[in-house]
Protein backbone atom coordinates (compact mmCIF):
# COMPACT_ATOMS: atom_id res chain seq x y z
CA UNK A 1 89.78 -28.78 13.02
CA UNK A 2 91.97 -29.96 9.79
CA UNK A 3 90.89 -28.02 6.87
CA UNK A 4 87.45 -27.14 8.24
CA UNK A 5 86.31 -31.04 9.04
CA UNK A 6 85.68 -31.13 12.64
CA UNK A 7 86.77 -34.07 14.72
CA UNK A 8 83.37 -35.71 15.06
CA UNK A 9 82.65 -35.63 11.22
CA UNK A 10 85.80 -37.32 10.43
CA UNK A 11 85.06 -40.19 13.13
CA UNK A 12 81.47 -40.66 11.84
CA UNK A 13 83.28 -40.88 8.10
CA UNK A 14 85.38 -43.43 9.45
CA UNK A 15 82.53 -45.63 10.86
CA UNK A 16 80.61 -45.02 7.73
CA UNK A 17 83.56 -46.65 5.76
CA UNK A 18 84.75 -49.06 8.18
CA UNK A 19 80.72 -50.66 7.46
CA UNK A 20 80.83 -50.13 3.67
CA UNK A 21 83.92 -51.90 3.22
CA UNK A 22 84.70 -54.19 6.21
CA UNK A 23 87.78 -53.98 8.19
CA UNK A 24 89.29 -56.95 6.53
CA UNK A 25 89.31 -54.90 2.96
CA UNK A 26 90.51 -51.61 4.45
CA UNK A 27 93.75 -53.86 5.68
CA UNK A 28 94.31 -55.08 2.08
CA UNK A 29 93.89 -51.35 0.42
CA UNK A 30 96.19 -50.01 2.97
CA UNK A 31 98.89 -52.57 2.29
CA UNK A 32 98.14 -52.38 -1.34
CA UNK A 33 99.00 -48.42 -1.10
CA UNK A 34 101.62 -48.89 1.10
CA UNK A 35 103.43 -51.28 -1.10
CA UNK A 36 102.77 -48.79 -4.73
CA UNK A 37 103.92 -45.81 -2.54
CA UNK A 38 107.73 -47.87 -1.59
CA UNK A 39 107.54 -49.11 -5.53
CA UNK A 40 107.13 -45.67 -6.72
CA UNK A 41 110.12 -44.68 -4.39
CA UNK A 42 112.43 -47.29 -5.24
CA UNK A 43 111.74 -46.10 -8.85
CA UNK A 44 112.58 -42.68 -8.26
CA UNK A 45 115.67 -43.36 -6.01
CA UNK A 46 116.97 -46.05 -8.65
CA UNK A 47 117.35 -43.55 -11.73
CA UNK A 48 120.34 -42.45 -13.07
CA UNK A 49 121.48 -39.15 -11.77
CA UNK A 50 123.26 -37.73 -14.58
CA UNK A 51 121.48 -37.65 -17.86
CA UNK A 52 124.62 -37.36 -19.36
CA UNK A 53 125.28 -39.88 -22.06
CA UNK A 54 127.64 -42.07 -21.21
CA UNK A 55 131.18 -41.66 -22.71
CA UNK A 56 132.36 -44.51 -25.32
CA UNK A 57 136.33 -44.73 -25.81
CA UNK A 58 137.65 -45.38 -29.76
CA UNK A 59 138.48 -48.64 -28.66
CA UNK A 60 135.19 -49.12 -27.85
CA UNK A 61 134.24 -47.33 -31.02
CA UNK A 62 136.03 -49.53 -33.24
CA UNK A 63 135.20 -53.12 -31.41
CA UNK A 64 131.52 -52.10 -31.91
CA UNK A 65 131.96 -50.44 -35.36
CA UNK A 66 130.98 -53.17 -38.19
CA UNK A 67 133.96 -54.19 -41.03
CA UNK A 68 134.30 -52.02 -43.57
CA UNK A 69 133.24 -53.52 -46.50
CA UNK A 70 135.11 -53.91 -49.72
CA UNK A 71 134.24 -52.11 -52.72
CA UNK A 72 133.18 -54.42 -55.33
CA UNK A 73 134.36 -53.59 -58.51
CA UNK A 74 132.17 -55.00 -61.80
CA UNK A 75 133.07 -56.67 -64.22
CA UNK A 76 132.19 -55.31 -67.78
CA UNK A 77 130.52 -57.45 -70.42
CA UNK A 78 132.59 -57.82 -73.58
CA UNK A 79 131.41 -56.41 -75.71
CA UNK A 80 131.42 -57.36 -79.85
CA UNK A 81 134.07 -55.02 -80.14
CA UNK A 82 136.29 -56.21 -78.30
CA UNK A 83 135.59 -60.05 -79.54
């Protein structure tokens, strides 16, 4: 008894489902699970342990860093003064 379903009533479910959906489309569900539940596991196992961020040099820093740019300086309009 698993959880109070006897024996019996899970073989009768079984039969009940195997003629609802065909044995053919109970193959392709189970393989379609199977392969989601190894997806969702190779997700998991290919994350990033540390969520550290990772740790840029100054040399880095700099190469990445855009050139300074020069300060323009503006020329002033004469003015009739100075004419």
């Amino acid at each position: 008894m698993i959880g109070g379903i006897s024996v019996t009533q899970l073989l009768i479910l079984l039969v009940i489902v195997m003629l609802v959906f065909g044995t053919k489309r109970l193959r392709n569900i189970g393989s379609d699970l199977g392969s989601a539940v190894k997806g969702f596991r190779k997700g998991i196992e290919d994350e990033p342990e540390d969520n550290e961020p990772e740790k840029i040099t100054t040399a880095e820093k700099t190469a990445a860093a855009p050139p300074k740019k020069e300060e323009k300086t503006t020329a002033t309009r004469p003015s009739d003064t100075d004419v």
